[in-house]
PDB file of N, CA and C in Angstrom:
ATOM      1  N   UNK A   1     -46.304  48.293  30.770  1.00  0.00           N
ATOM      2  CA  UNK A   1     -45.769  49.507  31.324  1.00  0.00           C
ATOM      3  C   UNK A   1     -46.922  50.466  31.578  1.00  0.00           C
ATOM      4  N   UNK A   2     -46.636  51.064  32.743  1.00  0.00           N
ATOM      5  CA  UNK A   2     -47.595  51.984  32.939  1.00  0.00           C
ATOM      6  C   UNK A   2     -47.130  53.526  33.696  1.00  0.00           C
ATOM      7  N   UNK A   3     -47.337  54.542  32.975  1.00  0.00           N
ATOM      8  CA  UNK A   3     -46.343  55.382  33.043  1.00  0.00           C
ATOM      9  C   UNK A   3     -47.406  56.996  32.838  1.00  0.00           C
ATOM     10  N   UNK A   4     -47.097  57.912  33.362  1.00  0.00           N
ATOM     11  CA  UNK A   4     -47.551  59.201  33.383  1.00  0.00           C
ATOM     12  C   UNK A   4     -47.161  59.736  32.084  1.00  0.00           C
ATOM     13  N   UNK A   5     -47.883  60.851  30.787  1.00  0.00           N
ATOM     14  CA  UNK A   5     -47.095  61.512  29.852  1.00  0.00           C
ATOM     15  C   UNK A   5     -47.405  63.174  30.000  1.00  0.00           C
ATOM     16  N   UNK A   6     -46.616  63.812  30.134  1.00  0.00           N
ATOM     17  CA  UNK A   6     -47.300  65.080  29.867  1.00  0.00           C
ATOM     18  C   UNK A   6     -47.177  65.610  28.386  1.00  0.00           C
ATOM     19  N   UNK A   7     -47.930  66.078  27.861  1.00  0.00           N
ATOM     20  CA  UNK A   7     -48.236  66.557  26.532  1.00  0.00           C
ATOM     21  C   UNK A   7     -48.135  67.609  26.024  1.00  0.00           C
ATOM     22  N   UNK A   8     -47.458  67.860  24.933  1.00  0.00           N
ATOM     23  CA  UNK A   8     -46.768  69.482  24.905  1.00  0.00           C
ATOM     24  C   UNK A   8     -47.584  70.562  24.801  1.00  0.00           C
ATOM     25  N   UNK A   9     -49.293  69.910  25.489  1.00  0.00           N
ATOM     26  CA  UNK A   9     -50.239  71.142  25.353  1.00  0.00           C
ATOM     27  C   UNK A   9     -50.279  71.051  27.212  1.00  0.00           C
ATOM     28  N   UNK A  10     -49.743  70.544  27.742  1.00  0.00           N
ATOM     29  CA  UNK A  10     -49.759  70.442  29.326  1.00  0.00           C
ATOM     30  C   UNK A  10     -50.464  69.761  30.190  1.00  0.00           C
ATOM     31  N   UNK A  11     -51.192  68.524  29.046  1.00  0.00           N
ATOM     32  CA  UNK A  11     -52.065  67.854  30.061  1.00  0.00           C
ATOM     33  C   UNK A  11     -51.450  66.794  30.696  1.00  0.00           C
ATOM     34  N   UNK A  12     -51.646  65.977  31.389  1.00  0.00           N
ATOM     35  CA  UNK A  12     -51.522  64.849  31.914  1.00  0.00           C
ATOM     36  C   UNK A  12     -51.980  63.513  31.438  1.00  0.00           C
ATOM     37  N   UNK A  13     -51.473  62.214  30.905  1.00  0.00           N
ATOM     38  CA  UNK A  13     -51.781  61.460  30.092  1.00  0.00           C
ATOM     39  C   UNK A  13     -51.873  59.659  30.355  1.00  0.00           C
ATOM     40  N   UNK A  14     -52.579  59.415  31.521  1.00  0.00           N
ATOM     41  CA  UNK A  14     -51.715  57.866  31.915  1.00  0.00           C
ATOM     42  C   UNK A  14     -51.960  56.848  30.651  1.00  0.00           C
ATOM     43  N   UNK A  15     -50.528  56.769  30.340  1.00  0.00           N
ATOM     44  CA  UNK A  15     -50.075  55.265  29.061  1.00  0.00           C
ATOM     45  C   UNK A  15     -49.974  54.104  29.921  1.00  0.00           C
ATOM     46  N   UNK A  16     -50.826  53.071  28.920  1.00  0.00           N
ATOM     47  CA  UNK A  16     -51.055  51.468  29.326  1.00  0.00           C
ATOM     48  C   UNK A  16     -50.434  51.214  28.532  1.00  0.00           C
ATOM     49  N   UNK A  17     -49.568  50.773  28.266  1.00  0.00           N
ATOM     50  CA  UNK A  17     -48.567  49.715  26.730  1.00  0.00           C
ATOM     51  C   UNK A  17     -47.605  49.071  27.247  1.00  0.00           C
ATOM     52  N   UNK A  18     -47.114  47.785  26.419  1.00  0.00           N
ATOM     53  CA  UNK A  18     -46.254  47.276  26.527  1.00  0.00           C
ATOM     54  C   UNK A  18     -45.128  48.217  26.385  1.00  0.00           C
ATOM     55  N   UNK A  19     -43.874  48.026  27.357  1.00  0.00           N
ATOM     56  CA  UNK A  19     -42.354  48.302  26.907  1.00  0.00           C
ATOM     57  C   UNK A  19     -41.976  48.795  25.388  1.00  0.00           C
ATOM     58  N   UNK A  20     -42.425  47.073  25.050  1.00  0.00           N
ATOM     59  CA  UNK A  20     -42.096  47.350  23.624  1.00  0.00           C
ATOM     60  C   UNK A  20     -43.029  48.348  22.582  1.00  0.00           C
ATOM     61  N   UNK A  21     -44.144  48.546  22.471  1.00  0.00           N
ATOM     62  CA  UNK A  21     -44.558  49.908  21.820  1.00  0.00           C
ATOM     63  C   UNK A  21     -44.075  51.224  22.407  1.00  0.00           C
ATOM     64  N   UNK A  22     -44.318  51.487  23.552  1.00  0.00           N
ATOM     65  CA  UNK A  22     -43.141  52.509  23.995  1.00  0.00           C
ATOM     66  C   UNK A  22     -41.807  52.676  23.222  1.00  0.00           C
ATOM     67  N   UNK A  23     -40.941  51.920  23.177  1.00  0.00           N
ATOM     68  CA  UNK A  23     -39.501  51.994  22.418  1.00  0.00           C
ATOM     69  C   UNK A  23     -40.048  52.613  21.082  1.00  0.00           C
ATOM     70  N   UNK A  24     -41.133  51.937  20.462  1.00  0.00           N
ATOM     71  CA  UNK A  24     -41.248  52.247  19.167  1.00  0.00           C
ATOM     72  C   UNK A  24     -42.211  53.731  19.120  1.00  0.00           C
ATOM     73  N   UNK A  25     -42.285  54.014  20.034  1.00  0.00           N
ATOM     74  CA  UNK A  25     -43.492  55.353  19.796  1.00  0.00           C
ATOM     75  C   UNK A  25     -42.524  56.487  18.823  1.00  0.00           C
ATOM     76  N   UNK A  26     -43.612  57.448  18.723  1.00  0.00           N
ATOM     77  CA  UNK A  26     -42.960  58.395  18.002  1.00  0.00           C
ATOM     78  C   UNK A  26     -42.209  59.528  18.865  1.00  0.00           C
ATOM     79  N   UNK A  27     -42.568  59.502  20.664  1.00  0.00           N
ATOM     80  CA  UNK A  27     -41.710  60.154  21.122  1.00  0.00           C
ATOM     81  C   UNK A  27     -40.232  59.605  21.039  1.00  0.00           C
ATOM     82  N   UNK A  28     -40.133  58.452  21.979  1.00  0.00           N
ATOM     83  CA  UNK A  28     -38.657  57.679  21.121  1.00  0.00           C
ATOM     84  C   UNK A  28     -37.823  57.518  20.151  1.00  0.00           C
ATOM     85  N   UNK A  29     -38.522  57.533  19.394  1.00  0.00           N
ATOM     86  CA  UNK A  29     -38.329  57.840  17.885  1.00  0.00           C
ATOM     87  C   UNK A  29     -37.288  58.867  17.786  1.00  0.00           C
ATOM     88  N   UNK A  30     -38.708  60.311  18.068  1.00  0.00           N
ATOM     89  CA  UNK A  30     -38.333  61.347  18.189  1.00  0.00           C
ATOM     90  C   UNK A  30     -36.641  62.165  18.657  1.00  0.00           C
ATOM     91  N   UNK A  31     -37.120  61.254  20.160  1.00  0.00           N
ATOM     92  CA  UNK A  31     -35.550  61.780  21.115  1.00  0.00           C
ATOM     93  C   UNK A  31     -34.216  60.892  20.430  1.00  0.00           C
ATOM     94  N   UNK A  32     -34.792  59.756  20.154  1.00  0.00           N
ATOM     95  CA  UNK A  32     -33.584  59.116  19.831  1.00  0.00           C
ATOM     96  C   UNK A  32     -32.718  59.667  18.495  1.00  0.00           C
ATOM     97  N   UNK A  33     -33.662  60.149  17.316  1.00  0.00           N
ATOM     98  CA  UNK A  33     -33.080  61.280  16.521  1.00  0.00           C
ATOM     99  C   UNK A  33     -32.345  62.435  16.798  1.00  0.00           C
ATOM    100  N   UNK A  34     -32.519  62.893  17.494  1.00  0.00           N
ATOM    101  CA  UNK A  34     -31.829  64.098  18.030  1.00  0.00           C
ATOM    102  C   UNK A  34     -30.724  63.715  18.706  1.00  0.00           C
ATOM    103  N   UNK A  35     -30.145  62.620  19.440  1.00  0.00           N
ATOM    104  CA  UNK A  35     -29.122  61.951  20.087  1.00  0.00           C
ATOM    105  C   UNK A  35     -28.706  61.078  19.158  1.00  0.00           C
ATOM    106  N   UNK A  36     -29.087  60.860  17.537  1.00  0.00           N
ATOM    107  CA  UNK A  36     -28.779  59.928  16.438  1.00  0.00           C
ATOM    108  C   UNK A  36     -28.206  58.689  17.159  1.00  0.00           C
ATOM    109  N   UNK A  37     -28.957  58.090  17.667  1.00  0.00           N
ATOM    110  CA  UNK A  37     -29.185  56.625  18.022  1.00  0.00           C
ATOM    111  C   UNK A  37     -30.142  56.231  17.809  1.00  0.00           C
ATOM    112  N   UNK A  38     -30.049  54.820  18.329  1.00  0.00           N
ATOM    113  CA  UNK A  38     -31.732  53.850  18.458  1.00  0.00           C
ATOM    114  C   UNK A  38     -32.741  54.559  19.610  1.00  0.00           C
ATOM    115  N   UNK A  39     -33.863  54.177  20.024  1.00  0.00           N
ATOM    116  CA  UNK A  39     -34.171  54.142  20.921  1.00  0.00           C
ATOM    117  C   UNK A  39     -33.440  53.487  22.455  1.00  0.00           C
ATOM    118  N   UNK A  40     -33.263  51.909  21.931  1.00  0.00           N
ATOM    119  CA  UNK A  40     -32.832  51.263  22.733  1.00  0.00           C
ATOM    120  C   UNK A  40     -30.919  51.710  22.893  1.00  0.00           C
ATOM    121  N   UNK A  41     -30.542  52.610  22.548  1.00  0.00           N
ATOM    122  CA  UNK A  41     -29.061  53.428  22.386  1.00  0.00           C
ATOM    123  C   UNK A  41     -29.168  53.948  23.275  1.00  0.00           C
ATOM    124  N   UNK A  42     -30.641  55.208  23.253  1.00  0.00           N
ATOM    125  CA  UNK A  42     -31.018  56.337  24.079  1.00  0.00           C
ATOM    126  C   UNK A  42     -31.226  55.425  25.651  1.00  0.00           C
ATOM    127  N   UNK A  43     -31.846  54.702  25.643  1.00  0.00           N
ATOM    128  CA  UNK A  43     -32.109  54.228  26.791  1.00  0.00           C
ATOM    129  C   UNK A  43     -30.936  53.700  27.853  1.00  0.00           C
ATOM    130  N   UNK A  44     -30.201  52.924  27.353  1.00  0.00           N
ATOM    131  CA  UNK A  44     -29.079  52.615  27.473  1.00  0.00           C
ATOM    132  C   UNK A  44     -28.113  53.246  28.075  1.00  0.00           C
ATOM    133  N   UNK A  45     -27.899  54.600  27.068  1.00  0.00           N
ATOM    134  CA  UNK A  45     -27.218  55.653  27.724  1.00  0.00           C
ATOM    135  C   UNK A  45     -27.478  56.067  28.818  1.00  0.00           C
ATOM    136  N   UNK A  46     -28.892  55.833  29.481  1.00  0.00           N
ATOM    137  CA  UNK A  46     -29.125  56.493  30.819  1.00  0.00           C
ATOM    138  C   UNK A  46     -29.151  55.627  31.924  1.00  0.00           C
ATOM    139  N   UNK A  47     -28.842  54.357  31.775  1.00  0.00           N
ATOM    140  CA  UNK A  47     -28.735  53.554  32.453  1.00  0.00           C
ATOM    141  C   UNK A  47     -27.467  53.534  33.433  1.00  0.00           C
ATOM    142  N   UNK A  48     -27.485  53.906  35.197  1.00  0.00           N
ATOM    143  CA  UNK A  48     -26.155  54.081  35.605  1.00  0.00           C
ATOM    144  C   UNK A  48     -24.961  52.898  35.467  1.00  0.00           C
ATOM    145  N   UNK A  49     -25.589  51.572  34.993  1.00  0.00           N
ATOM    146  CA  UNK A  49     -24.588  51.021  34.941  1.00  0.00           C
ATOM    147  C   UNK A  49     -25.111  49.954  33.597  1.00  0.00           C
ATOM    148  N   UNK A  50     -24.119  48.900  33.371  1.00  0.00           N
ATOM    149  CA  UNK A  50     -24.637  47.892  32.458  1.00  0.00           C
ATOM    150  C   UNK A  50     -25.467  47.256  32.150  1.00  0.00           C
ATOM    151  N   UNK A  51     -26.244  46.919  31.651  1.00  0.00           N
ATOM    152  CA  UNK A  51     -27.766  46.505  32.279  1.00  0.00           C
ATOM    153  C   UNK A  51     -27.329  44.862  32.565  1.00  0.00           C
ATOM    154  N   UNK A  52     -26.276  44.416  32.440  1.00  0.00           N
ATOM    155  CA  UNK A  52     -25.801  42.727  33.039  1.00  0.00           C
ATOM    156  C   UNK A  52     -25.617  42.720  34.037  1.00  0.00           C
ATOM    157  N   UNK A  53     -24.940  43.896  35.130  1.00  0.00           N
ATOM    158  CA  UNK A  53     -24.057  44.222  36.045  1.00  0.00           C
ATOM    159  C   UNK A  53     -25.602  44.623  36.783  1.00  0.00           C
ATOM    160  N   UNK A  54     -26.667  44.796  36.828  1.00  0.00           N
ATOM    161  CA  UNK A  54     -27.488  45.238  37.546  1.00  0.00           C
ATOM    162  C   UNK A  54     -28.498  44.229  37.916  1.00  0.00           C
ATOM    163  N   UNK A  55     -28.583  44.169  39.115  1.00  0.00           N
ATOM    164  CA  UNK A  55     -29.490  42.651  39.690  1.00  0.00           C
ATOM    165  C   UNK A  55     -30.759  42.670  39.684  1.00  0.00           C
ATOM    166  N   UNK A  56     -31.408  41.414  39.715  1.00  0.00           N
ATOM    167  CA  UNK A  56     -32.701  41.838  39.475  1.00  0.00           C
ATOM    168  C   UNK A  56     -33.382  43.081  40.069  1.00  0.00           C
ATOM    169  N   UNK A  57     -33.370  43.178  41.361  1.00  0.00           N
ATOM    170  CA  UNK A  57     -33.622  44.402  42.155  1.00  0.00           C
ATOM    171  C   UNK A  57     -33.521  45.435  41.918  1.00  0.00           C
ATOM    172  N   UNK A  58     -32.354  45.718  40.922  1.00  0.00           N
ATOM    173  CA  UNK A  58     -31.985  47.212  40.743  1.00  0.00           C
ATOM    174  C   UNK A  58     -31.862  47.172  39.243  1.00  0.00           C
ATOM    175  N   UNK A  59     -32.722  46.515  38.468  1.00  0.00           N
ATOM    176  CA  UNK A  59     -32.893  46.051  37.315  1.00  0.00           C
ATOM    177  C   UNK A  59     -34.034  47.556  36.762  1.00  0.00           C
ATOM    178  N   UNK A  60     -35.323  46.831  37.468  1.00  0.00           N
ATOM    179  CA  UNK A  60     -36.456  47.712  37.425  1.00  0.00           C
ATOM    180  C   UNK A  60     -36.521  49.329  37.342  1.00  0.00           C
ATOM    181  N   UNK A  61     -35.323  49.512  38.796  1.00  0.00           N
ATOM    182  CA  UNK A  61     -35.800  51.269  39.502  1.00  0.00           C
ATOM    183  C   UNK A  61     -34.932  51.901  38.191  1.00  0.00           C
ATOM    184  N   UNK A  62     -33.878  51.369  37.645  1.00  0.00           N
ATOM    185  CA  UNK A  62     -32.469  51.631  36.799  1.00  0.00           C
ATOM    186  C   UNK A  62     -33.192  51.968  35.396  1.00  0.00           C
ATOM    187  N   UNK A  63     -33.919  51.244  35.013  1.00  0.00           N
ATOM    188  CA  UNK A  63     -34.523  51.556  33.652  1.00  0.00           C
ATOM    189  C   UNK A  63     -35.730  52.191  33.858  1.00  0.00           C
ATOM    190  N   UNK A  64     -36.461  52.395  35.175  1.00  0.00           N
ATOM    191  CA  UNK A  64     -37.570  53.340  34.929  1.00  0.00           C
ATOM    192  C   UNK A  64     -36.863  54.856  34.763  1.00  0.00           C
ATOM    193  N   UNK A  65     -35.636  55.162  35.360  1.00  0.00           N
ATOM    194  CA  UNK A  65     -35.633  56.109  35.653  1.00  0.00           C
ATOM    195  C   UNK A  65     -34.637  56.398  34.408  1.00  0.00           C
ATOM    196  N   UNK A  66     -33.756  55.627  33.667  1.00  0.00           N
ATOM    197  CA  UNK A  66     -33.277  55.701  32.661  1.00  0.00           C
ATOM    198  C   UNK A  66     -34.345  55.916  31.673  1.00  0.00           C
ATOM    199  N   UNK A  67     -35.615  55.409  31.206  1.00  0.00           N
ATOM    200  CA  UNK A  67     -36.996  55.585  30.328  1.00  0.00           C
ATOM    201  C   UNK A  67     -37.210  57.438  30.501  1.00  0.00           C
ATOM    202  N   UNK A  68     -37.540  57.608  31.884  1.00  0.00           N
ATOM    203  CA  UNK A  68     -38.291  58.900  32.121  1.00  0.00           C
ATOM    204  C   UNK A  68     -36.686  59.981  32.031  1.00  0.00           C
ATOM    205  N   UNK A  69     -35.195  59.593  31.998  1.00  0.00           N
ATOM    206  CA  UNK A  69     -34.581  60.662  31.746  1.00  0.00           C
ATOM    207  C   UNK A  69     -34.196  60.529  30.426  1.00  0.00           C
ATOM    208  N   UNK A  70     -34.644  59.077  28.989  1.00  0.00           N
ATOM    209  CA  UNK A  70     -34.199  59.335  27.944  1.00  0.00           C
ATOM    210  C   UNK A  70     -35.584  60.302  27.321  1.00  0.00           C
ATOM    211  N   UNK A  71     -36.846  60.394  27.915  1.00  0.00           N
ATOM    212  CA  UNK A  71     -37.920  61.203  27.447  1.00  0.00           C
ATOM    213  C   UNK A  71     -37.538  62.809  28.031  1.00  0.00           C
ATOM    214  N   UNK A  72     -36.377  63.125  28.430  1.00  0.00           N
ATOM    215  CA  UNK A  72     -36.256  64.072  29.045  1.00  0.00           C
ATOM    216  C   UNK A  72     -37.609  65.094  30.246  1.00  0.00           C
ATOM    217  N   UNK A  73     -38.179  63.397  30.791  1.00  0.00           N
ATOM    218  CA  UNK A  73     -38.908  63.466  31.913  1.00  0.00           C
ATOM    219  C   UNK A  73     -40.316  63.992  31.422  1.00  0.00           C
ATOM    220  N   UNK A  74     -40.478  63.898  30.383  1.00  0.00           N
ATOM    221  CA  UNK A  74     -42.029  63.868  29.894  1.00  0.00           C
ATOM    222  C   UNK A  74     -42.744  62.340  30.112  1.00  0.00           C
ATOM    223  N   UNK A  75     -42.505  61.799  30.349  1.00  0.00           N
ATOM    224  CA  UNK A  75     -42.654  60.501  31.025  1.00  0.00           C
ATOM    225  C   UNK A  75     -42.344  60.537  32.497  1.00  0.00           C
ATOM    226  N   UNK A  76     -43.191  60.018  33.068  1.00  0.00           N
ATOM    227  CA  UNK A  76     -42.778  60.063  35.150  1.00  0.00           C
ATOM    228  C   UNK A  76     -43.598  58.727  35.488  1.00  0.00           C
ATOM    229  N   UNK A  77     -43.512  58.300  36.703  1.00  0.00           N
ATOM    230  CA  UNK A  77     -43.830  57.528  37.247  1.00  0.00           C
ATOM    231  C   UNK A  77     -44.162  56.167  36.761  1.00  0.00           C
ATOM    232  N   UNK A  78     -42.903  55.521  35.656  1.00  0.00           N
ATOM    233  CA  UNK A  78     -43.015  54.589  35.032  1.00  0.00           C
ATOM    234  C   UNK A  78     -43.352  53.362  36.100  1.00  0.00           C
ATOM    235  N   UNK A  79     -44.393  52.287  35.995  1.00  0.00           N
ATOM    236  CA  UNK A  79     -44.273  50.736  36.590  1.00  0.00           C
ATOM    237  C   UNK A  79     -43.966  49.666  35.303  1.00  0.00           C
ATOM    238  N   UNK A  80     -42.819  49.172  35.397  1.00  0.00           N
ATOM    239  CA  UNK A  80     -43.132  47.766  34.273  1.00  0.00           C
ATOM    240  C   UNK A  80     -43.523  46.391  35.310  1.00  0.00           C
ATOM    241  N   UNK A  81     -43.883  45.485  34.515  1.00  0.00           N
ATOM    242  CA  UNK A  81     -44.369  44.678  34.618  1.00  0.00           C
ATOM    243  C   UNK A  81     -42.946  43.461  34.101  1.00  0.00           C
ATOM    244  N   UNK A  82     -43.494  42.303  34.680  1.00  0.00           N
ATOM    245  CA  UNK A  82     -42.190  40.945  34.466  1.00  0.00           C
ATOM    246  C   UNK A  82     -42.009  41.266  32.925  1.00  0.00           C
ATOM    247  N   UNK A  83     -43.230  41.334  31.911  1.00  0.00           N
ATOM    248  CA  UNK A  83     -42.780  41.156  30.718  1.00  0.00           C
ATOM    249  C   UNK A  83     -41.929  42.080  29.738  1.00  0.00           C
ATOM    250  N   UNK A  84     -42.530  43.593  30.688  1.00  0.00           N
ATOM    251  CA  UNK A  84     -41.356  44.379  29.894  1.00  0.00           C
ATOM    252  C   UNK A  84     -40.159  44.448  30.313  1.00  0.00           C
ATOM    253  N   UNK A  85     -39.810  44.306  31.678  1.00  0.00           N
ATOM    254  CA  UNK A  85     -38.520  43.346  32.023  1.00  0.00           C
ATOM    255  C   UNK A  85     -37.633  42.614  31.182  1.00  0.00           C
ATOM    256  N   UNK A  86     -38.186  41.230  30.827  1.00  0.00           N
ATOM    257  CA  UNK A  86     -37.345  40.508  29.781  1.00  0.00           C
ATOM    258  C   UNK A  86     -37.230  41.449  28.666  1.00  0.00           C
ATOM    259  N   UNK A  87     -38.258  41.696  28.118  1.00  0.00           N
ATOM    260  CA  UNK A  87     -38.250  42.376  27.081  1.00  0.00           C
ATOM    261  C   UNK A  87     -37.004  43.506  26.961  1.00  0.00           C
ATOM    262  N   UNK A  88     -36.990  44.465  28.016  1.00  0.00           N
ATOM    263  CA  UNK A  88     -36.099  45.417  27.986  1.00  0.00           C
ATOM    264  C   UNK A  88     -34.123  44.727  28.389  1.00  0.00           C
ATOM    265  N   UNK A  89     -34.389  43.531  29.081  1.00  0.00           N
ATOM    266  CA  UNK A  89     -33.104  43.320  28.958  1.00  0.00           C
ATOM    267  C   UNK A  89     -32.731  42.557  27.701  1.00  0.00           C
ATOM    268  N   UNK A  90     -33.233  42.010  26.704  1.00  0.00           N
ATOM    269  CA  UNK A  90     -33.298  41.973  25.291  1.00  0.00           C
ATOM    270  C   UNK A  90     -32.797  42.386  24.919  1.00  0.00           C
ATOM    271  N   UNK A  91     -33.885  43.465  24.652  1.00  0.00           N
ATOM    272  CA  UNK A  91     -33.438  44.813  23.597  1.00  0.00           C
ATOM    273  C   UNK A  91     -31.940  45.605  24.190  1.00  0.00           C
ATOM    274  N   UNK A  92     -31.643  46.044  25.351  1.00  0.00           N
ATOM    275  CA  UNK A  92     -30.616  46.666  26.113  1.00  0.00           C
ATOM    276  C   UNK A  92     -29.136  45.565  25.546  1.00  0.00           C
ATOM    277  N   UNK A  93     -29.311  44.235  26.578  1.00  0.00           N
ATOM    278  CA  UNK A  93     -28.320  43.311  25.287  1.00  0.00           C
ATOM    279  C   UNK A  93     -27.944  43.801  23.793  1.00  0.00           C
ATOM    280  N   UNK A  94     -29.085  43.663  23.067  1.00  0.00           N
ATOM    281  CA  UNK A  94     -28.776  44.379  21.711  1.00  0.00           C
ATOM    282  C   UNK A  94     -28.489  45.201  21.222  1.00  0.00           C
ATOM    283  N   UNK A  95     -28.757  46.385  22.080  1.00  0.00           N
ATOM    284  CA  UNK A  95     -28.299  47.541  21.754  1.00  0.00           C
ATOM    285  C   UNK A  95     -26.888  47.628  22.456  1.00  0.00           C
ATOM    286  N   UNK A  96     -26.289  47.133  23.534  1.00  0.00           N
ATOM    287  CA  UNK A  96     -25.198  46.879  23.451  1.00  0.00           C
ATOM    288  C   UNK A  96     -24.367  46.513  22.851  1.00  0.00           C
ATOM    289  N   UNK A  97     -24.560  45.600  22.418  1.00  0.00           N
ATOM    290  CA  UNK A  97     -23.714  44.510  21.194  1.00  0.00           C
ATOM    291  C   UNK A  97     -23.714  45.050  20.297  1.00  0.00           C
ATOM    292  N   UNK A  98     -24.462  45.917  19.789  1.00  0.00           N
ATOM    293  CA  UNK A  98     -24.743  47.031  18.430  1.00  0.00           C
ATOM    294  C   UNK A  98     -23.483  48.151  18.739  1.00  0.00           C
ATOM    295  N   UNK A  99     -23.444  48.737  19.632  1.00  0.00           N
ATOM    296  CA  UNK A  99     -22.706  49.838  19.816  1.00  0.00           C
ATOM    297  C   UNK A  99     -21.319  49.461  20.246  1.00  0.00           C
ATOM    298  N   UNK A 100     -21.177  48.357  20.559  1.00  0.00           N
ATOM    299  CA  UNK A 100     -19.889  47.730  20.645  1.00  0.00           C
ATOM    300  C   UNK A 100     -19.149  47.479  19.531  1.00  0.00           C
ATOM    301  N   UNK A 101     -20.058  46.793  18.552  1.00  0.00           N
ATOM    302  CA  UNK A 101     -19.815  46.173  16.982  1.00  0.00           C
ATOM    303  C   UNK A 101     -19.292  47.241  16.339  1.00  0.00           C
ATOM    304  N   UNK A 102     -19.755  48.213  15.985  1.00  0.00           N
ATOM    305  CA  UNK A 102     -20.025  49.627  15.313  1.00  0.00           C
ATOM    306  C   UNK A 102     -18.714  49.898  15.020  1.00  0.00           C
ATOM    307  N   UNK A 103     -18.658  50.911  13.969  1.00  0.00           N
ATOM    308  CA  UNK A 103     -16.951  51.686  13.286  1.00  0.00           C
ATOM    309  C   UNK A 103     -16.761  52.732  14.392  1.00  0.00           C
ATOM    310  N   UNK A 104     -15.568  52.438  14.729  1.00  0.00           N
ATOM    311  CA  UNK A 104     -14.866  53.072  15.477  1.00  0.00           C
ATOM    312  C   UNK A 104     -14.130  54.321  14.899  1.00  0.00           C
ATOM    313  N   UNK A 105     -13.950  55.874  15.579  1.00  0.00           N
ATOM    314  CA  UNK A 105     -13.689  56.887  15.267  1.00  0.00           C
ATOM    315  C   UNK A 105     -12.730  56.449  14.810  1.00  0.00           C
ATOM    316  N   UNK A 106     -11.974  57.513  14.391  1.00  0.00           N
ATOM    317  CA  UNK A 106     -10.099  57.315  13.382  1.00  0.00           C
ATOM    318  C   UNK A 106      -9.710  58.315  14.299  1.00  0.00           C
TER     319      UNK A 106
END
């Protein structure tokens, strides 16, 4: 993944990392606390549709832009690569199946 950060002192920051350290950073972390989910919850949520239901094509643009609106756009101009691809429909699977599983309100 390769992605723009701005930094809460205002600089500009280009990140080289895999997908998967991203999910785990401490901004993710971060946001996903405040929305008391996972990361991969947060992400999810911003996704306009299922991530099964979305074709390869509209696989990519769907989760960059779901990434840069679960960072509440401190992140911009995400590119992934094939591997964070699989990777993210993985994790998205799982975090589905997680939030599906889960106790249901009363």
């Amino acid at each position: 993944m390769q992605a723009l950060f701005d930094t809460p002192r205002g600089h500009r920051v280009i990140l080289c990392m895999p997908l998967r350290d991203f999910m785990a950073s401490r901004l993710m972390r971060d946001q996903a606390a405040v929305a008391m989910c996972t990361p991969g919850e947060l992400v999810l949520a911003h996704l306009p549709a299922e991530p099964a239901a979305l074709d390869a094509e509209d696989f990519a643009p769907a989760l960059t832009e779901a990434c840069e609106a679960a960072t509440e756009f401190s992140v911009s101009h995400v590119t992934l690569d094939d591997r964070d691809l699989r990777y993210a429909r993985r994790l998205l699977r799982d975090s589905a199946a997680a939030v599906g599983t889960g106790p249901s309100a009363a």
